[in-house]
Protein backbone atom coordinates (compact mmCIF):
# COMPACT_ATOMS: atom_id res chain seq x y z
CA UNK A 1 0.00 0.00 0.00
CA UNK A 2 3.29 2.20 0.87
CA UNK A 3 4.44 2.00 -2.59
CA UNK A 4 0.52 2.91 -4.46
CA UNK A 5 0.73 6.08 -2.26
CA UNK A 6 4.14 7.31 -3.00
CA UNK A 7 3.17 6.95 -6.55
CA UNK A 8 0.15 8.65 -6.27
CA UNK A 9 1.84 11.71 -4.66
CA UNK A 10 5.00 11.36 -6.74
CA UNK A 11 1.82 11.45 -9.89
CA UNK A 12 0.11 14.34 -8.37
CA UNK A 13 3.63 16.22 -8.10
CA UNK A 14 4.35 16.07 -11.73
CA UNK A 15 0.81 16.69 -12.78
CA UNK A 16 1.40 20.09 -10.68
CA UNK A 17 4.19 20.75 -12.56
CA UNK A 18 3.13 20.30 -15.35
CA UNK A 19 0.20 22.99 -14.77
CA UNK A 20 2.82 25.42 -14.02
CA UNK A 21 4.92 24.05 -17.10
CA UNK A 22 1.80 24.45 -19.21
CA UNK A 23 0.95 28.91 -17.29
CA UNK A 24 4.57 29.55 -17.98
CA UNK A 25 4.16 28.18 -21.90
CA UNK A 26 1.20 30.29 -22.62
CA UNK A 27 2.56 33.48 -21.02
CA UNK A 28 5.72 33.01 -23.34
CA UNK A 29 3.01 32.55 -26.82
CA UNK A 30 1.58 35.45 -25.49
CA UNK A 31 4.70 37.35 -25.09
CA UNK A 32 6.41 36.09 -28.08
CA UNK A 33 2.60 36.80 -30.53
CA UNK A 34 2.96 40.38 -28.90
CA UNK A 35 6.36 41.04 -30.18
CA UNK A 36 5.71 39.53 -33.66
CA UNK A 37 2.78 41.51 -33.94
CA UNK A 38 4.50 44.63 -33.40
CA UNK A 39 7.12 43.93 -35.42
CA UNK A 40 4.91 43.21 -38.45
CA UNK A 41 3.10 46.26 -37.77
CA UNK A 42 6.35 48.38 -37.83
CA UNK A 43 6.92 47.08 -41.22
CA UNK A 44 3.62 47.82 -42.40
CA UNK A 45 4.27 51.36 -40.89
CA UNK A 46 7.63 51.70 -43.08
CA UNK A 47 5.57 49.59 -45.83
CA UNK A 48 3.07 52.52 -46.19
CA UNK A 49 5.41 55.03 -45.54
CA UNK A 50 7.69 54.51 -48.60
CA UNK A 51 4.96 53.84 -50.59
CA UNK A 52 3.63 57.40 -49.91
CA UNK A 53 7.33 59.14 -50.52
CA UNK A 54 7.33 57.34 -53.42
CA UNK A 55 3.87 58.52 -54.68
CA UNK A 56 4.60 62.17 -53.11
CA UNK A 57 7.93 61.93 -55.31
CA UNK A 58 6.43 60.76 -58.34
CA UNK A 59 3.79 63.74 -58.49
CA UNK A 60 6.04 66.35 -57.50
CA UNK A 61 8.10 65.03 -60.66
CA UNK A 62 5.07 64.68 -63.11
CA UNK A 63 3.96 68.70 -61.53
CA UNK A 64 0.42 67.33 -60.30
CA UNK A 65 0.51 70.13 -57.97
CA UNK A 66 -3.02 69.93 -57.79
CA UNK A 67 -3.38 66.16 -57.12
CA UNK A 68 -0.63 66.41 -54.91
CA UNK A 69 -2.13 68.85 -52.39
CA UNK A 70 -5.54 66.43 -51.94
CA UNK A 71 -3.56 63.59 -51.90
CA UNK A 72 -1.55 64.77 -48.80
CA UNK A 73 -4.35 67.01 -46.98
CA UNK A 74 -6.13 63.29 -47.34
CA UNK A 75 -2.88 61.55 -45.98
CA UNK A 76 -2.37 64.08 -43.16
CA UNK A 77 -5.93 63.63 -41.98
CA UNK A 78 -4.97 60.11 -40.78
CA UNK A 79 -1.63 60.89 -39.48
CA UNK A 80 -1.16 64.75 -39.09
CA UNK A 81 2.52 64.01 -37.79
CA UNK A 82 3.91 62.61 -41.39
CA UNK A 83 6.84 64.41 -42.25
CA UNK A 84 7.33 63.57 -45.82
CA UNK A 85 3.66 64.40 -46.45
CA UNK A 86 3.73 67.52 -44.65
CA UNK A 87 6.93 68.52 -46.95
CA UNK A 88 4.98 67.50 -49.84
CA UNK A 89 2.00 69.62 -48.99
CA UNK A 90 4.09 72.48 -48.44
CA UNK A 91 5.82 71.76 -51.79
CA UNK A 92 2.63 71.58 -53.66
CA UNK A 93 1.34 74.55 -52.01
CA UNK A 94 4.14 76.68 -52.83
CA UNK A 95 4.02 76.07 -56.85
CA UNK A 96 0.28 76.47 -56.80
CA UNK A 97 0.77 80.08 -55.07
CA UNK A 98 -0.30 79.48 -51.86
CA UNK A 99 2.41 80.77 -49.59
CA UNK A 100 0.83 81.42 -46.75
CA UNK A 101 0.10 77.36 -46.51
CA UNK A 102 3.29 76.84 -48.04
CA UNK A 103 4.89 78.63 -45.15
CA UNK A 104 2.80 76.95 -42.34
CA UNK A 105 3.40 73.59 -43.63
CA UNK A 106 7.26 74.03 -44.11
CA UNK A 107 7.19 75.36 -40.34
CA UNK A 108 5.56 72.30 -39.13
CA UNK A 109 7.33 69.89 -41.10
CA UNK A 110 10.61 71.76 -39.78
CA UNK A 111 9.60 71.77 -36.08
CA UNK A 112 9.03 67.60 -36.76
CA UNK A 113 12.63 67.24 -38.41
CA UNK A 114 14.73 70.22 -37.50
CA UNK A 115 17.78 68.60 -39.07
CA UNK A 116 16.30 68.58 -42.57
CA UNK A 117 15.20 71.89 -42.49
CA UNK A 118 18.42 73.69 -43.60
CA UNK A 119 18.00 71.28 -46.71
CA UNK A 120 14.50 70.87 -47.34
CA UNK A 121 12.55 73.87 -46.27
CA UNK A 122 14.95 76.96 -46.16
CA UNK A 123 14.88 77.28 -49.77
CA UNK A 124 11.32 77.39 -50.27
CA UNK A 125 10.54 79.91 -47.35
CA UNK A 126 13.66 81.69 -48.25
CA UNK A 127 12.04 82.30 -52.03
CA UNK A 128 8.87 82.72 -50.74
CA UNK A 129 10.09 85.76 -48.49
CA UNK A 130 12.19 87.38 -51.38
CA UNK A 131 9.69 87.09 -54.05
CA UNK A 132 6.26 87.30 -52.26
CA UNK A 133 7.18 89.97 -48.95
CA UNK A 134 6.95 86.28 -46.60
């Protein structure tokens, strides 16, 4: 009878273990499926992202000024913090004669990246102040 109960606890032992074997398992899918997720979604984020520089680009080249402007006052609706979409507003602002936009959006695309300003936005406001009084 000795021996039936020590296997009966020694069963019951491992059967709690295994419980705890099983918690710690499913916390670590959980954790793991977390960080997968977010690292598809970053590059989705980077996915959409070039895909809109790329679009931005390819107007700006063809002179859709127009197009352009909808297409990032559309885009900046969703994520009012895009950088390359606020530069392309400003862009497409300034060649359709709308400085005072122009100006706003090179300011706010500036105070997002103040290291690309020098390079990106300095020209335009600089023209815009000599030709049209700023």
């Amino acid at each position: 009878m000795q021996d039936n109960a020590t296997i009966l606890a020694t069963l019951q032992d491992i059967s709690s273990q295994l419980a705890t074997i099983r918690a710690i398992l499913v916390v670590a899918a959980i954790v793991l499926g977390y960080l997968a997720a977010r690292r598809v979604a970053g590059g989705l984020r980077e996915i959409v992202a070039n895909r809109a520089k790329r679009t931005i680009n390819a107007m700006l080249e063809r002179k859709e000024y127009g197009e352009l402007r909808k297409y990032c006052e559309a885009k900046l609706e969703l994520d009012a913090t895009d950088k390359h979409t606020l530069w392309g507003l400003a862009v497409s602002c300034y060649f359709l004669g709308d400085f005072d936009t122009a100006k706003a959006m090179f300011h706010r695309f500036s105070a997002l990246d103040p290291q690309s300003r020098q390079q990106f936005a300095e020209p335009y406001l600089a023209e815009i102040e000599r030709r049209h009084g700023g």
